[in-house]
Structures are given as C-alpha cells and as structure tokens.
C-alpha atoms as a PDB file:
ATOM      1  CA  UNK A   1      23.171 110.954 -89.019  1.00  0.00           C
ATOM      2  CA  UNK A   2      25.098 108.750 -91.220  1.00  0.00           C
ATOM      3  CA  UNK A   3      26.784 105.388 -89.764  1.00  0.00           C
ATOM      4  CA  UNK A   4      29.791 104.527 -90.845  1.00  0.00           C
ATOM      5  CA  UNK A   5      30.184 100.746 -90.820  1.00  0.00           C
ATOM      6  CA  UNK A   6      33.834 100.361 -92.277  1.00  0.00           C
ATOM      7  CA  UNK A   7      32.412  97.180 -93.967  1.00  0.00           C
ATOM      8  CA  UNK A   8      34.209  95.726 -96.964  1.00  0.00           C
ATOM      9  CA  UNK A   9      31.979  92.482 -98.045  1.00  0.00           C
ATOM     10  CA  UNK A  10      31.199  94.128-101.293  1.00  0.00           C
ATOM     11  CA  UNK A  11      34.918  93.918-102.284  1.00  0.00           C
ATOM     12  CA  UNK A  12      34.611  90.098-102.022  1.00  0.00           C
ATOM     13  CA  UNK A  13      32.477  89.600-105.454  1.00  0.00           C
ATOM     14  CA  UNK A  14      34.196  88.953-108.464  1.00  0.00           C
ATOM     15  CA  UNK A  15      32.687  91.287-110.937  1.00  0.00           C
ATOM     16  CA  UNK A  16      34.945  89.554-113.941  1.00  0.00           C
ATOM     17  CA  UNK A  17      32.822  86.613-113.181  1.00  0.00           C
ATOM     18  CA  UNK A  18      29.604  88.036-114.853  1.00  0.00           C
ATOM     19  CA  UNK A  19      31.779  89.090-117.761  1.00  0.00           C
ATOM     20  CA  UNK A  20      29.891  87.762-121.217  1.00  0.00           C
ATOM     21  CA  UNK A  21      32.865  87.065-122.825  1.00  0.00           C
ATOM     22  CA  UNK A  22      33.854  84.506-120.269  1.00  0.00           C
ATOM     23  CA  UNK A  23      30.438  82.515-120.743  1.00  0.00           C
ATOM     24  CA  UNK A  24      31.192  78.714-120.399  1.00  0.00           C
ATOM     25  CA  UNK A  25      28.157  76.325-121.723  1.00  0.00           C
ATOM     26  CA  UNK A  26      26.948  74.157-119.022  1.00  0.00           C
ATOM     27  CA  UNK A  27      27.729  70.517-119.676  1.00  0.00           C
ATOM     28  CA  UNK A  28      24.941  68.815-117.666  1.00  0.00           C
ATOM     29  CA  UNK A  29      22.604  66.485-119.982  1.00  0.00           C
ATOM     30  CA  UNK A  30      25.398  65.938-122.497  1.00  0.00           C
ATOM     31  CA  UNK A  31      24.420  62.283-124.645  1.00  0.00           C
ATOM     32  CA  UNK A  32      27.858  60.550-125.355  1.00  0.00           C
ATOM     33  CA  UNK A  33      26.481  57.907-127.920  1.00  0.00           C
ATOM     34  CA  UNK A  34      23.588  60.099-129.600  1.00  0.00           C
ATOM     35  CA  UNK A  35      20.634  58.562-131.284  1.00  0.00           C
ATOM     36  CA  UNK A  36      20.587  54.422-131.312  1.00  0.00           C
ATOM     37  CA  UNK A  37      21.033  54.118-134.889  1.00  0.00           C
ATOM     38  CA  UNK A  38      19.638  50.253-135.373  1.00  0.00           C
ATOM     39  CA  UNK A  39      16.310  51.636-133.120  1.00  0.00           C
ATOM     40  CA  UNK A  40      15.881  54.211-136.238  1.00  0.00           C
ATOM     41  CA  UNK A  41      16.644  52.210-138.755  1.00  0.00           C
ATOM     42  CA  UNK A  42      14.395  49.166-137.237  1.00  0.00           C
ATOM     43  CA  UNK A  43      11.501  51.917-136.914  1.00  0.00           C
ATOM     44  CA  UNK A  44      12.045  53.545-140.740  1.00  0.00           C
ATOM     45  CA  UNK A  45      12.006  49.677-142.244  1.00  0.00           C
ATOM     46  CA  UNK A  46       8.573  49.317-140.550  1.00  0.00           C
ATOM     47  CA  UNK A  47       7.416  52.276-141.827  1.00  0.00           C
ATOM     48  CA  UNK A  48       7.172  53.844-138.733  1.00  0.00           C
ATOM     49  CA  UNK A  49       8.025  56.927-139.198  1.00  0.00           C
ATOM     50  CA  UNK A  50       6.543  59.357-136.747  1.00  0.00           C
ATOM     51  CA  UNK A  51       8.367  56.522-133.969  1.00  0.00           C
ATOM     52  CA  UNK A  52      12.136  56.932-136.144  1.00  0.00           C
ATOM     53  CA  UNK A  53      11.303  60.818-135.319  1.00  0.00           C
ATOM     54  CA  UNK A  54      10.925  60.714-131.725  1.00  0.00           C
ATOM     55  CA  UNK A  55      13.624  58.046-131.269  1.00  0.00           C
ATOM     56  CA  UNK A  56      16.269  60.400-132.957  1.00  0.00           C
ATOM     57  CA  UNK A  57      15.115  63.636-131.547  1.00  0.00           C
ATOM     58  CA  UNK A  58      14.646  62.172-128.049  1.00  0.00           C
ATOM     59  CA  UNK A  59      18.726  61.023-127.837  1.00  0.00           C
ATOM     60  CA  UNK A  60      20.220  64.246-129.756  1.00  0.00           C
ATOM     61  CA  UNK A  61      23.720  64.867-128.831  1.00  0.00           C
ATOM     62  CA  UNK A  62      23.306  68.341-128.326  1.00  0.00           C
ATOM     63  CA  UNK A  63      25.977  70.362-126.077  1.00  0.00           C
ATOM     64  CA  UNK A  64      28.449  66.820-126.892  1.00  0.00           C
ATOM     65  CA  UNK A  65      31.653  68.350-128.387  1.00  0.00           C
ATOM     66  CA  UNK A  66      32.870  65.179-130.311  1.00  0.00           C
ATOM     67  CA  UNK A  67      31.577  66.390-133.893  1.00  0.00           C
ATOM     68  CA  UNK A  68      31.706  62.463-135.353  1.00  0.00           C
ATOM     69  CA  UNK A  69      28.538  62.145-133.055  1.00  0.00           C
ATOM     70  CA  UNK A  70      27.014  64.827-134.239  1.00  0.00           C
ATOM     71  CA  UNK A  71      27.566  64.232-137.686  1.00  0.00           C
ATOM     72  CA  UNK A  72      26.441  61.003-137.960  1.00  0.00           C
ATOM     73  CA  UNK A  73      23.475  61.644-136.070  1.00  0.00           C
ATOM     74  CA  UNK A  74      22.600  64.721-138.502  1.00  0.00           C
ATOM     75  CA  UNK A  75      22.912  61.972-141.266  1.00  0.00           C
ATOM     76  CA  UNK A  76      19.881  59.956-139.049  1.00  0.00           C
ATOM     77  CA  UNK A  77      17.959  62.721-138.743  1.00  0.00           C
ATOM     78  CA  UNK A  78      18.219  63.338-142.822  1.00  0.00           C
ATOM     79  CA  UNK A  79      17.076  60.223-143.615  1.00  0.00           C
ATOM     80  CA  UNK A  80      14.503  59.882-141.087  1.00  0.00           C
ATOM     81  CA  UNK A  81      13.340  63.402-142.774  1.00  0.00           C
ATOM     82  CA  UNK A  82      13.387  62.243-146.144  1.00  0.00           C
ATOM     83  CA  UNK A  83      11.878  59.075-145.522  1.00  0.00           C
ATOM     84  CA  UNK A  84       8.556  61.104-144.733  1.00  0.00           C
ATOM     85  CA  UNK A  85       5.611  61.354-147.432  1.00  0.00           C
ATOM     86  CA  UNK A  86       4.825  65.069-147.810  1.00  0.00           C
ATOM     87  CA  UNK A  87       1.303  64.844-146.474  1.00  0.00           C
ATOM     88  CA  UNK A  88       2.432  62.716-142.960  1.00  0.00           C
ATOM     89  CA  UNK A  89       4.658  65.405-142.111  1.00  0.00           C
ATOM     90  CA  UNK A  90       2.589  67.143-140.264  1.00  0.00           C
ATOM     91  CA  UNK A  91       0.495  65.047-138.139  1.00  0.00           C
ATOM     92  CA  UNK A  92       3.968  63.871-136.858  1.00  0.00           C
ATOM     93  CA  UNK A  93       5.322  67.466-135.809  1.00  0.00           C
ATOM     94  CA  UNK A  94       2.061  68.002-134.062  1.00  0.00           C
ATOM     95  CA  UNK A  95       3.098  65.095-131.569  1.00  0.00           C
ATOM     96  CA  UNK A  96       6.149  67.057-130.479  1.00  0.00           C
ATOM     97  CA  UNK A  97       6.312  68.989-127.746  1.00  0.00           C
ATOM     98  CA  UNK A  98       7.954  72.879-127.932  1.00  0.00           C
ATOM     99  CA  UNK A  99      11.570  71.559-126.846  1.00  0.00           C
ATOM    100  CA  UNK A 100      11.161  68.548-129.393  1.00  0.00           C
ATOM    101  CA  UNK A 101       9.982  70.932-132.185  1.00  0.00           C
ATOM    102  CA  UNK A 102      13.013  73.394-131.151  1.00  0.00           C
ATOM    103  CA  UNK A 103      15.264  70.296-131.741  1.00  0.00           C
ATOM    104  CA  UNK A 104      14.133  69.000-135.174  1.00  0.00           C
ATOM    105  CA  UNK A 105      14.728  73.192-136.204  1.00  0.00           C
ATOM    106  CA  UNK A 106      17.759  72.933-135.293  1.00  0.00           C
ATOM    107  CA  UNK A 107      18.935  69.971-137.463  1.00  0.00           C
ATOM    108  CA  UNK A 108      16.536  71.818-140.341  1.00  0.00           C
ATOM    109  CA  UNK A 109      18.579  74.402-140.623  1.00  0.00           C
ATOM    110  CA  UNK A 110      21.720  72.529-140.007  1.00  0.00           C
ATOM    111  CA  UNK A 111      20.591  70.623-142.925  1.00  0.00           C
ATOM    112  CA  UNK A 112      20.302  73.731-144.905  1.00  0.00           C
ATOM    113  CA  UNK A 113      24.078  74.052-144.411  1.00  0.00           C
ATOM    114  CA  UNK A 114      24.786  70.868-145.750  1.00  0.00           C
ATOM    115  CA  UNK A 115      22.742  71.563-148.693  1.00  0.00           C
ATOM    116  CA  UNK A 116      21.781  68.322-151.006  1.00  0.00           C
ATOM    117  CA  UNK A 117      19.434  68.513-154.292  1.00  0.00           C
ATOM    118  CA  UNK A 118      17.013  65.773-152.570  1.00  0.00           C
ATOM    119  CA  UNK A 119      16.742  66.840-148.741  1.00  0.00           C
ATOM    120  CA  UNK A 120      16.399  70.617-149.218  1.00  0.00           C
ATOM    121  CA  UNK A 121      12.631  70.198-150.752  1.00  0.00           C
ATOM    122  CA  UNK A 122      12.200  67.897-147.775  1.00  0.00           C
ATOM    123  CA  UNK A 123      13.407  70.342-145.219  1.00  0.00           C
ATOM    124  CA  UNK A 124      11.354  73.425-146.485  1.00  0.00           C
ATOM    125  CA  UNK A 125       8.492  71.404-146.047  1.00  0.00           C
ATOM    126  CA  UNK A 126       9.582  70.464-142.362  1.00  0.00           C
ATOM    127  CA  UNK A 127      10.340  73.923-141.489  1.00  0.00           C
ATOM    128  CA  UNK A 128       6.926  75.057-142.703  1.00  0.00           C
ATOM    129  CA  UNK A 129       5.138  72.474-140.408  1.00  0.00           C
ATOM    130  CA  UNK A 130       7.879  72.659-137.954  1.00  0.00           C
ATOM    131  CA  UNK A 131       6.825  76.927-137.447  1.00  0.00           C
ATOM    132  CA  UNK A 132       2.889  75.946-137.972  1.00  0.00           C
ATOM    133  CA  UNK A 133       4.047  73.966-134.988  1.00  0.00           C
ATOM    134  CA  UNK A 134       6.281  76.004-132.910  1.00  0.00           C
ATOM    135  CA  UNK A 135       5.643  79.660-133.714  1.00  0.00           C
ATOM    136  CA  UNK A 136       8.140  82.264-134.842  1.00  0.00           C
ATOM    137  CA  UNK A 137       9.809  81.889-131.121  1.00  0.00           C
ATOM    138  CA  UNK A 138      11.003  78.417-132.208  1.00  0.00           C
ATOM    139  CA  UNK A 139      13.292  80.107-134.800  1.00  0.00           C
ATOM    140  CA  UNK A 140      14.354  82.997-132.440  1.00  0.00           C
ATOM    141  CA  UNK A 141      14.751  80.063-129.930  1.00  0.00           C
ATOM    142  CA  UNK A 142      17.503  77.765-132.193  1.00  0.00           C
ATOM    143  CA  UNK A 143      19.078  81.085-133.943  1.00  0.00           C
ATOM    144  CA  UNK A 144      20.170  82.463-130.556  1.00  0.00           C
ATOM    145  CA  UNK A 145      20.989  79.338-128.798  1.00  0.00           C
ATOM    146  CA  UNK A 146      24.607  78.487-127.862  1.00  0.00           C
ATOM    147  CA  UNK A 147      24.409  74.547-128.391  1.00  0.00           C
ATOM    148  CA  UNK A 148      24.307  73.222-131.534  1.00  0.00           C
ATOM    149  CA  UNK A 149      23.959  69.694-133.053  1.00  0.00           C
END
C-alpha cells in the first residue's frame, strides 16, 4: 500500500541554480602580479632558458580579469619562446608536467592570435613538441577551457 508522506523537501532545491547559462568561473588561485618579469629576464640573459620557462609558466595569471597582466605576461612568454634554439625545445617541454604543458598551449595559440612574422615559426615548433608532449587531450583540454591567459 502506498504511504503518503505529504513531504515537500524536494521543493526546496533551486533547479535555476544548475542552469549552464548562469556558470560563474571560480576565482580561487587567481595571481594578481603574474610572472616576475626581472626573474625571466635575469634567467633568459644567462641563457637559461628551460629555468625563464618554468618561472613564467609557474606564475601565469590565468582566471585574473585585469587584461594589462595578461598582456604583458603573453609578451614574457613570447620572448622566452623565441629566445629558444630549435633543437632545445624539446628537452625543455619534456620537464613539464601535463598542467604545465596545458599552460604553455594555451599562450601558443594565444600567440597565434597575435600573429608576428618572427614568433609564428617559433610557436609551430612549440606546439609540435608541446602535443609530442601532452597528447591530443592537451588541445581538447585548452580549446574547451573557460580561463584564458
């Protein structure tokens, strides 16, 4: 026989609150200042290159919504990119880890957007290492992702 409780807790959840077009991007493990800029540059004049990677990819500004930040970062990432010869590029990506390697995509292809004669080469050749590296999910990875840098 069926009971009939005369509950009503189910009309307590807000069902507009799993709505997808009110997604809101978390904003834990935002980076105010980005990338130390003299740590870089003191790193590329050494010729320490694979260390100018790591320090710029490990302070990315990504979820920050000031877009001076993330420009000027972008601009240390391009010239830590450029400053690599061809054939050190990839012992260097093999030193990142997945979420590293998802990170330098992600300024590859924003440098793609931006689109100079000298750093596309340059990035072609990262994002060839950078998938040797990362697999095909890295690029599914940074092309569906909400943050951006």
């Amino acid at each position: 026989m069926a009971k009939n409780t005369g509950s009503s807790k189910f009309r307590k959840v807000d069902v507009d609150e799993y709505d997808e077009n009110k997604y809101e991007d978390d904003q834990t493990g935002e980076v105010a200042g980005g990338p130390d800029e003299g740590e870089v540059m003191s790193y590329l004049n050494q010729g320490k290159n694979s260390d100018a990677l790591h320090a710029v990819l490990r302070d990315a500004p990504i979820g920050s919504k000031n877009q001076a930040v993330k420009d000027k970062a972008m601009m240390l990432v391009l010239r830590v990119l450029t400053a690599f010869k061809t054939s050190e590029i990839e012992k260097s990506v093999k030193t990142l880890d997945n979420q590293t390697v998802d990170i330098l995509m992600k300024y590859i292809y924003k440098g793609f957007e931006l689109a100079t004669d000298n750093s596309n080469a340059a990035l072609l050749t990262w994002h060839e290492k950078a998938v040797a590296a990362g697999g095909l999910g890295s690029i599914v990875r940074v092309l569906t992702d909400r943050k951006s840098v």
